[in-house]
C-alpha atoms as a PDB file:
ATOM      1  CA  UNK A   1       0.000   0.000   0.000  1.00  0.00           C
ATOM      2  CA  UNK A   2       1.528   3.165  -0.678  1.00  0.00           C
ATOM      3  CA  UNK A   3       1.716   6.315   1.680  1.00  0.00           C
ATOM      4  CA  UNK A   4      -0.752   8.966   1.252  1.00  0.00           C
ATOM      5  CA  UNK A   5       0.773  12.747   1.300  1.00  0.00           C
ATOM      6  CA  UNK A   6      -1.695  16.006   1.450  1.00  0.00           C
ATOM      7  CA  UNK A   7      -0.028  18.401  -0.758  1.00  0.00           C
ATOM      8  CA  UNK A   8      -1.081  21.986   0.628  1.00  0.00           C
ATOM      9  CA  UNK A   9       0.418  24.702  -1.507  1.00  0.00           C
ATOM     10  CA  UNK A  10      -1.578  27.245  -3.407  1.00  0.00           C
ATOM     11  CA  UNK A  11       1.059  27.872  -6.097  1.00  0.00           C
ATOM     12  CA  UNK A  12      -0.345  25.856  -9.416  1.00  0.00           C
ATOM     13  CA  UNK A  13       3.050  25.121 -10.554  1.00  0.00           C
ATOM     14  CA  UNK A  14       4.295  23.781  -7.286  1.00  0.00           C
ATOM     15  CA  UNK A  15       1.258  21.999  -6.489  1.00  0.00           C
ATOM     16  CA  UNK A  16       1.758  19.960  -9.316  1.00  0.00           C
ATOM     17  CA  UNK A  17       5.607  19.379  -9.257  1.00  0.00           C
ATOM     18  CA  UNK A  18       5.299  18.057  -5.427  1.00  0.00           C
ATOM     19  CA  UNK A  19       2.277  15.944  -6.638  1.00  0.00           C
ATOM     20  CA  UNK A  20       3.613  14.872  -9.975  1.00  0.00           C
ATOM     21  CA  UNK A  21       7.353  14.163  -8.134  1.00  0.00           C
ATOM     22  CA  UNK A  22       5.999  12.038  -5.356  1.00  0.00           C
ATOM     23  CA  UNK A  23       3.516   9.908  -7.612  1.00  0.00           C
ATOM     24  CA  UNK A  24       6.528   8.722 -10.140  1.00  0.00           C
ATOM     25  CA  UNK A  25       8.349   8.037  -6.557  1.00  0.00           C
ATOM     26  CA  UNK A  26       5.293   5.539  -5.598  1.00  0.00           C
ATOM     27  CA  UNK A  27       3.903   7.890  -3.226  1.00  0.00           C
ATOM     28  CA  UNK A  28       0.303   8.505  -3.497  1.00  0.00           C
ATOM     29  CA  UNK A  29      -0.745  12.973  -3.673  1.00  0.00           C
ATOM     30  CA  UNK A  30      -3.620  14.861  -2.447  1.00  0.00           C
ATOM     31  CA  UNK A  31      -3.182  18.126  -3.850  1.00  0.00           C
ATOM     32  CA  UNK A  32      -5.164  20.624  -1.695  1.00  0.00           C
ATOM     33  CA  UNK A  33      -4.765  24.614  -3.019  1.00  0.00           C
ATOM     34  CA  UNK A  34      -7.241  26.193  -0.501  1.00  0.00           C
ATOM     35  CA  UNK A  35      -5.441  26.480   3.178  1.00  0.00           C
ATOM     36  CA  UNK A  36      -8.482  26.966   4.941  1.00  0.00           C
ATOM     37  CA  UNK A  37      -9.752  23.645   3.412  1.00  0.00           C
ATOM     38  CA  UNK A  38      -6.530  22.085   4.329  1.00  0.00           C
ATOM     39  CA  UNK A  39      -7.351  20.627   7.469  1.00  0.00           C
ATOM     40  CA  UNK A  40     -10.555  19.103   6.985  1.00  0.00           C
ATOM     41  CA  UNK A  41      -9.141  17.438   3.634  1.00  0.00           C
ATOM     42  CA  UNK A  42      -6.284  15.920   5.927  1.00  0.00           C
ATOM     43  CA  UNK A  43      -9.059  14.392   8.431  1.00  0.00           C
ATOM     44  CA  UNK A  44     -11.235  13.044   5.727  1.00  0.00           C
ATOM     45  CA  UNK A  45      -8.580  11.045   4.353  1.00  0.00           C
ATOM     46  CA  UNK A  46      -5.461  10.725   7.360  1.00  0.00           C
ATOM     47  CA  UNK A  47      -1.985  10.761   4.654  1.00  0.00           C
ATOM     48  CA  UNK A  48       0.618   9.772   6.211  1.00  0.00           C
ATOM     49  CA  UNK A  49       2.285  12.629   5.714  1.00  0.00           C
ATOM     50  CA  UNK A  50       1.331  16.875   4.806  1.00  0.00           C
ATOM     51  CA  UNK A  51       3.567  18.695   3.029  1.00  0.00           C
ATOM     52  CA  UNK A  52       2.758  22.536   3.676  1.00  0.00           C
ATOM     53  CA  UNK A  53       3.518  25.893   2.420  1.00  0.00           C
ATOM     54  CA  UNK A  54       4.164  28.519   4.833  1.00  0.00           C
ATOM     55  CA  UNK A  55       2.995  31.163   2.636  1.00  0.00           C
ATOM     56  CA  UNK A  56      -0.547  30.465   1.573  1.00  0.00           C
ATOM     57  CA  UNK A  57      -2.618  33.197   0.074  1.00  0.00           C
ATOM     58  CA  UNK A  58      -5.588  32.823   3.027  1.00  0.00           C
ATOM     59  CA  UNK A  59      -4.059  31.605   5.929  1.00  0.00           C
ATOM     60  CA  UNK A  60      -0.494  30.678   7.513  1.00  0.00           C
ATOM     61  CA  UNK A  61       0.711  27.544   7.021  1.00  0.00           C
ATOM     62  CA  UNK A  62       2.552  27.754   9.964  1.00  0.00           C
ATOM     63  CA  UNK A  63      -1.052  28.536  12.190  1.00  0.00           C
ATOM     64  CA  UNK A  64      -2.239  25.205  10.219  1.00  0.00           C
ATOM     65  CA  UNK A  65       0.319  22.914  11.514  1.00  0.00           C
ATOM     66  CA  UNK A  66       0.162  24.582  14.864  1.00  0.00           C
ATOM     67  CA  UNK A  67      -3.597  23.415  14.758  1.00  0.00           C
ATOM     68  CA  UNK A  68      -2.819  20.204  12.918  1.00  0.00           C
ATOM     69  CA  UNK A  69      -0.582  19.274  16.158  1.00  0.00           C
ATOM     70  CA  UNK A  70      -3.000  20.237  18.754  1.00  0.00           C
ATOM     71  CA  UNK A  71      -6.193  17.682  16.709  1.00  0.00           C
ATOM     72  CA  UNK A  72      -6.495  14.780  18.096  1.00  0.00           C
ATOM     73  CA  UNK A  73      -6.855  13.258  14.413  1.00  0.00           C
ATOM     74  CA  UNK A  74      -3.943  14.277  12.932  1.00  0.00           C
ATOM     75  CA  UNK A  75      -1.131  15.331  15.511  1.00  0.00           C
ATOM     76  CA  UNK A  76       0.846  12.793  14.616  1.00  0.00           C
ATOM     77  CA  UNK A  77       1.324  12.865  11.057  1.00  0.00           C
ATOM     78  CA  UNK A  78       4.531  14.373  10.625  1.00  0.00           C
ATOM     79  CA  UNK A  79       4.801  18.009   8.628  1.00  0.00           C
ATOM     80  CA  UNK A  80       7.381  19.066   5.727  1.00  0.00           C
ATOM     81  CA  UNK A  81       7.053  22.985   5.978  1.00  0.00           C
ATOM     82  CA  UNK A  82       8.681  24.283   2.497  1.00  0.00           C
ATOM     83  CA  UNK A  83       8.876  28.339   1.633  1.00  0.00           C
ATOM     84  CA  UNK A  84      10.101  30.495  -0.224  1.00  0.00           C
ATOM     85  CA  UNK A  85      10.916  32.613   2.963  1.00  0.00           C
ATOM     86  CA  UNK A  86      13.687  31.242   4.693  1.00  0.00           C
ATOM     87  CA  UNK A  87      14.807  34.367   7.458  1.00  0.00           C
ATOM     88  CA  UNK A  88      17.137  33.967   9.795  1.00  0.00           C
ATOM     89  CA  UNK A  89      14.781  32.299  12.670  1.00  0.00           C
ATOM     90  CA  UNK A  90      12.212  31.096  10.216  1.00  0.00           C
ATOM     91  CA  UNK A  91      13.103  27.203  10.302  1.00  0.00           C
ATOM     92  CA  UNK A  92      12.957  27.475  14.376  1.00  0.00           C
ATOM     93  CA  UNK A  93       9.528  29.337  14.556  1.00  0.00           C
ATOM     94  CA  UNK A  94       8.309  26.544  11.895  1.00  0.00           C
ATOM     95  CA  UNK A  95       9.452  23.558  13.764  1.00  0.00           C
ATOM     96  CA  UNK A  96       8.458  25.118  17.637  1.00  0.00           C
ATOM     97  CA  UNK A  97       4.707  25.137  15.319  1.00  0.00           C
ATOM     98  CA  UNK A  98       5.544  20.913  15.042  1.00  0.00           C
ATOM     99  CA  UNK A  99       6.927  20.609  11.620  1.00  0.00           C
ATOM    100  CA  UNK A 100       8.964  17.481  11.511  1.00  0.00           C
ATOM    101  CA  UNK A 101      10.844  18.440   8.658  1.00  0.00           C
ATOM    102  CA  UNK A 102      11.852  21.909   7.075  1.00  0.00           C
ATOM    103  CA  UNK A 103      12.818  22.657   2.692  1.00  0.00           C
ATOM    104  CA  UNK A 104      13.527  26.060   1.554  1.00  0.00           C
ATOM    105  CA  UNK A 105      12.686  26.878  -1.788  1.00  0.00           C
ATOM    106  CA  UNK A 106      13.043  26.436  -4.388  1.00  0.00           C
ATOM    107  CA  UNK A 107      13.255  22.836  -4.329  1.00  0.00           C
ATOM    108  CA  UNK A 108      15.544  20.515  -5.676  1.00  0.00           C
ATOM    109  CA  UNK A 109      13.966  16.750  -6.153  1.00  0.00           C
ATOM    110  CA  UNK A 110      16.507  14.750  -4.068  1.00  0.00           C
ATOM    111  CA  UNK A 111      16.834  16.706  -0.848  1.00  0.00           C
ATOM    112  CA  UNK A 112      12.749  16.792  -1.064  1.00  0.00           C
ATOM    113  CA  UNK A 113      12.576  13.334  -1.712  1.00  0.00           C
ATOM    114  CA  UNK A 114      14.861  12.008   0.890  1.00  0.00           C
ATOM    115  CA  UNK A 115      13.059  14.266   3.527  1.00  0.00           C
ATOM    116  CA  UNK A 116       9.713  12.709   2.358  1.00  0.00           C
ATOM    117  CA  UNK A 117      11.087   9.577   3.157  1.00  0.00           C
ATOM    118  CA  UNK A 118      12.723  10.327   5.931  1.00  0.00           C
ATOM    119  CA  UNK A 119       9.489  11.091   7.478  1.00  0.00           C
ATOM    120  CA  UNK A 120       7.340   8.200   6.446  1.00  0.00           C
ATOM    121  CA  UNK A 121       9.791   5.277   5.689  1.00  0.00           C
END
């Protein structure tokens, strides 16, 4: 059976390189472009793991996985935060919110992939 991942980023293009990378790597991809739909996607269907953006156009990604950790449902499927913003303090705010695993972008395909796995293999 392979692993489900929620793909939560509102940029088209991204959306669809996460999605389209992690289905030739046997993964199975949600895509989900609305943030404030994000969570209730992710309890309807329970991946295994979400990959979020930080900066979504209608909510912070970083509020979502602060109230993805604190749901019974989903606290513990594990978070990839990516952005585009990577400040100096940025990664530590992101994983204090209960990201398990941290990507600045833009992404290159092996570091992504071997942090995908990392966090559900």
């Amino acid at each position: 059976m392979s692993k489900r991942i929620l793909v939560v980023e509102d940029n088209d293009l991204n959306r669809k390189l996460f999605c389209d990378v992690l289905k030739a790597n046997g993964f199975e991809a949600e895509p989900c472009a609305d943030g404030a739909a994000a969570l209730d996607t992710a309890r309807a269907n329970i991946p295994d793991l979400i990959i979020m953006d930080i900066q979504l156009a209608d909510i912070s990604g970083i509020d979502l996985i602060e109230q993805a950790k604190a749901d019974a449902t989903l606290c513990e499927v594990p978070v990839l935060a990516v952005t585009a913003y990577a400040g100096k303090g940025d990664e530590d705010r992101i994983r204090e919110a209960g990201a398990a695993g941290y990507l600045a972008k833009p992404i290159s395909i092996m570091p992504f992939m071997n942090a995908v796995k990392g966090l559900v293999e």
